[in-house]
C-alpha atoms as a PDB file:
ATOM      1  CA  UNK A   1      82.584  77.244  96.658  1.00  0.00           C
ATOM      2  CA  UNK A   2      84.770  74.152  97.079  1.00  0.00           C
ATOM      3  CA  UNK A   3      88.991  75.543  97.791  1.00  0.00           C
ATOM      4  CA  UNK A   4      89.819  72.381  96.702  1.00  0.00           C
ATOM      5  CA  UNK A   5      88.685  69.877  94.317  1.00  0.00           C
ATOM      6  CA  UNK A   6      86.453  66.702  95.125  1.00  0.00           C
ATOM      7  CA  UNK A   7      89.294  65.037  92.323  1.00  0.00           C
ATOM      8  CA  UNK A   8      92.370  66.184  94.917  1.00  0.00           C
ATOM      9  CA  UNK A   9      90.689  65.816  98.315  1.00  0.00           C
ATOM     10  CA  UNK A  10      89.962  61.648  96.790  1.00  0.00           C
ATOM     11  CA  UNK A  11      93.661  61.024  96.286  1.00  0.00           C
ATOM     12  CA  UNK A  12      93.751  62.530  99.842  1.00  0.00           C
ATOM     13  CA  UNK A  13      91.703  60.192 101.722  1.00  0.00           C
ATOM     14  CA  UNK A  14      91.923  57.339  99.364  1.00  0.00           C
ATOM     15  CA  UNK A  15      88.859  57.303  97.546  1.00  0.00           C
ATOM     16  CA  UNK A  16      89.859  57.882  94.495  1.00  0.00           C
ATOM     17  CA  UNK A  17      88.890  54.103  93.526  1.00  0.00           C
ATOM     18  CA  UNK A  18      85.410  54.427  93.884  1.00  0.00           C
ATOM     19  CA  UNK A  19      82.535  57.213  93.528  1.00  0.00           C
ATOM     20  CA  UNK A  20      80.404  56.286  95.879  1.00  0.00           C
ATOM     21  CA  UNK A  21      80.970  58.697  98.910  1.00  0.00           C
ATOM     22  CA  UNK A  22      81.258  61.651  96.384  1.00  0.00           C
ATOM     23  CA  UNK A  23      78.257  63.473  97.308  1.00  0.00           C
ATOM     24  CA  UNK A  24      79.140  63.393 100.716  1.00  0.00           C
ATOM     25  CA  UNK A  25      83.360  64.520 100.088  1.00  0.00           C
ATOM     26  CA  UNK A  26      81.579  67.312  97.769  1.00  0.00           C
ATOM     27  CA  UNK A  27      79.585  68.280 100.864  1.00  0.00           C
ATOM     28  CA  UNK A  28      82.553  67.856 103.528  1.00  0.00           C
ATOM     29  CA  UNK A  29      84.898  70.203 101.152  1.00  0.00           C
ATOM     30  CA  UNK A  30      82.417  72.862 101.524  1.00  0.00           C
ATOM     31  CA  UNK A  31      81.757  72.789 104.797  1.00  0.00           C
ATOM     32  CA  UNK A  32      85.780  72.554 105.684  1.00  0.00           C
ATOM     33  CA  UNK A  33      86.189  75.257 103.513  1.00  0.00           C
ATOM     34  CA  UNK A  34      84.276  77.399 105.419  1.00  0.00           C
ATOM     35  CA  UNK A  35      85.080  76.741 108.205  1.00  0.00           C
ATOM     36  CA  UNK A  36      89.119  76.980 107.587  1.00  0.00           C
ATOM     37  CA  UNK A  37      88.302  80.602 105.510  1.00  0.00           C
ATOM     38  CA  UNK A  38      85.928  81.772 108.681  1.00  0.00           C
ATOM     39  CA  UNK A  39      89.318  80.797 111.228  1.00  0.00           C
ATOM     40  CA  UNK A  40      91.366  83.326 108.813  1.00  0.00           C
ATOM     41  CA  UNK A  41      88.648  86.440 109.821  1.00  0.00           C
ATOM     42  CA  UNK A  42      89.127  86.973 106.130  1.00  0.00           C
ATOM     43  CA  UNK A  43      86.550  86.551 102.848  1.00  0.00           C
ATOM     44  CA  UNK A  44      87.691  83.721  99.859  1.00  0.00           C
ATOM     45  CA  UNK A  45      87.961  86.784  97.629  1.00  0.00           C
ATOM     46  CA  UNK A  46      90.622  88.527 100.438  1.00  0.00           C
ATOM     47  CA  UNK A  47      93.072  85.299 100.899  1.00  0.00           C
ATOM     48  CA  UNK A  48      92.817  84.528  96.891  1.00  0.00           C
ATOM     49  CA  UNK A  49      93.599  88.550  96.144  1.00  0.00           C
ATOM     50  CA  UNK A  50      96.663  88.307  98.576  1.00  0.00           C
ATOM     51  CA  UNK A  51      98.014  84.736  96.454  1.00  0.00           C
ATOM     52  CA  UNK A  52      97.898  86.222  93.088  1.00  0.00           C
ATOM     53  CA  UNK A  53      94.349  85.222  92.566  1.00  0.00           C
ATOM     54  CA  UNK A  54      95.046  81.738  93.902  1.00  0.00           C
ATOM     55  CA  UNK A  55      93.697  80.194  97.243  1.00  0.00           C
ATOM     56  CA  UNK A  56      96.974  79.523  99.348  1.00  0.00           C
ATOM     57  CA  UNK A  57      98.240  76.183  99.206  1.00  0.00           C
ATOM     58  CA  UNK A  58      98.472  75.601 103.360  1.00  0.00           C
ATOM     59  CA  UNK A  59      95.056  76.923 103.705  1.00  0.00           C
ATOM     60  CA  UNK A  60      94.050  73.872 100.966  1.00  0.00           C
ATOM     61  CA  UNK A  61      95.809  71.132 103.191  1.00  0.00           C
ATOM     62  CA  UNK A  62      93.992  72.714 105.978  1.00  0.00           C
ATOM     63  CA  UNK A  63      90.519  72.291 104.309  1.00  0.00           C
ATOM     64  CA  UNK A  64      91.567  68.660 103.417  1.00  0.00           C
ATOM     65  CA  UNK A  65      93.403  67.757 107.061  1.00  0.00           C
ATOM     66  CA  UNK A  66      89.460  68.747 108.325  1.00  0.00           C
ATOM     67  CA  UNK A  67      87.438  67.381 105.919  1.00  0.00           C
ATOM     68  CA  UNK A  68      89.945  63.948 106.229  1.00  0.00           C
ATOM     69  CA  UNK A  69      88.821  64.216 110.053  1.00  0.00           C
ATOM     70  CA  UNK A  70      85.181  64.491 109.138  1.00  0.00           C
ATOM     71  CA  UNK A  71      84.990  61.794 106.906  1.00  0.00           C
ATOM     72  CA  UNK A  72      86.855  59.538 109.293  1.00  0.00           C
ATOM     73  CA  UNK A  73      85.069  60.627 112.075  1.00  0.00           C
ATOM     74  CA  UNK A  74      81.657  60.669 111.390  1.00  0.00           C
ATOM     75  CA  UNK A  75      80.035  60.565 114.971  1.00  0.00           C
ATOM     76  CA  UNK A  76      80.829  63.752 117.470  1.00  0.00           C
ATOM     77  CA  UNK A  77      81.441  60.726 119.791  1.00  0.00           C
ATOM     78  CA  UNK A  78      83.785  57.819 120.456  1.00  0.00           C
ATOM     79  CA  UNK A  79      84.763  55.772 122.448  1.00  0.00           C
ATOM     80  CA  UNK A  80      88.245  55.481 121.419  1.00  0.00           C
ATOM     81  CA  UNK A  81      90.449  58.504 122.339  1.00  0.00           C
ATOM     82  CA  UNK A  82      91.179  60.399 119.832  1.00  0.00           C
ATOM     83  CA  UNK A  83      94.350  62.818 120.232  1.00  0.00           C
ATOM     84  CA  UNK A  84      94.614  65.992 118.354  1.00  0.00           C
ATOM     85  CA  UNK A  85      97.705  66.745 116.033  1.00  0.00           C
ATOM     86  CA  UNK A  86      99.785  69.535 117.754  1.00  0.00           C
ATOM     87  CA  UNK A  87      99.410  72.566 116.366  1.00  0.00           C
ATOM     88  CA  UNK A  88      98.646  70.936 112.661  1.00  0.00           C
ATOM     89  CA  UNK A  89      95.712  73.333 111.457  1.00  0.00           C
ATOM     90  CA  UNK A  90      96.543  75.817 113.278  1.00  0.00           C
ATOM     91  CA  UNK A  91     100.055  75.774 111.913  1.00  0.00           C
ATOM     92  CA  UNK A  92      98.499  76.188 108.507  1.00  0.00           C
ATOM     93  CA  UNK A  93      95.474  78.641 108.913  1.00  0.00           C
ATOM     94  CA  UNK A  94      97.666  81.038 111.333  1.00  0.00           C
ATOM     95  CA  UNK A  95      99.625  83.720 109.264  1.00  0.00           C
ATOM     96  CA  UNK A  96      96.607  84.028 107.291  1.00  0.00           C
ATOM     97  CA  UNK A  97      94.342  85.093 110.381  1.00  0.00           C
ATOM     98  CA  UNK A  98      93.199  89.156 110.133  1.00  0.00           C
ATOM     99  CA  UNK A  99      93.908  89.967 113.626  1.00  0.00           C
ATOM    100  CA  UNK A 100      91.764  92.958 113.439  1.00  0.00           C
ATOM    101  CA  UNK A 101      89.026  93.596 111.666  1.00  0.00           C
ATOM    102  CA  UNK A 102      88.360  96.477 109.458  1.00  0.00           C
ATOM    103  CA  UNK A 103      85.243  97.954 111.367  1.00  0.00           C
ATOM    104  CA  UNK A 104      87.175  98.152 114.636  1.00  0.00           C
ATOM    105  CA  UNK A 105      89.562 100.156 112.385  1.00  0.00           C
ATOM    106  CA  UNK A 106      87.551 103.065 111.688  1.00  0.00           C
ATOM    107  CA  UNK A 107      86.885 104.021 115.216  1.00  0.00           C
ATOM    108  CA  UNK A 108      90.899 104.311 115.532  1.00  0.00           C
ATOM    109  CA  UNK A 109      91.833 108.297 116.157  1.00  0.00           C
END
């Protein structure tokens, strides 16, 4: 299901040198993907249809922005503090959110 490929997400976090860690990018592109498709309230099949057919671009930085994270941060601890970017994914993923979904739709008079 990958949005983006293993090739592209590499260049991203500079690992495009060696092929060790690919298993685990393979696996962190999936899971990022998810994730960033599940914050839209939409399906893959719903934010490719609205793109001519293509997954949107700021949705793909998204997926690679979190999976970067991920791969960085490995532990769901630190003990450095670790500041968020303001309003970075969220900047992407939001005007692809569904604010309502369709099932709360058919109950509308």
């Amino acid at each position: 299901m990958a949005v983006v490929s293993l090739a592209l997400f590499k260049k991203h976090v500079r690992a495009d040198d060696f092929a060790d860690d690919d298993e685990y990018l393979a696996h962190l592109l999936d899971v990022a993907g998810e994730t960033i498709i599940k914050a839209t309230n939409r399906t893959e099949q719903e934010l490719t249809d609205g793109n001519a057919g293509v997954f949107p671009a700021p949705l793909k930085h998204a997926v690679m922005m979190l999976a970067a994270h991920w791969y960085n941060q490995r532990e769901s601890v630190s003990s450095v503090q670790m500041h968020e970017v303001p309003d970075a994914l969220q900047t992407l993923v939001k005007p692809y959110r569904k604010l309502v979904s369709d099932a709360s739709r058919e109950n509308e008079i």
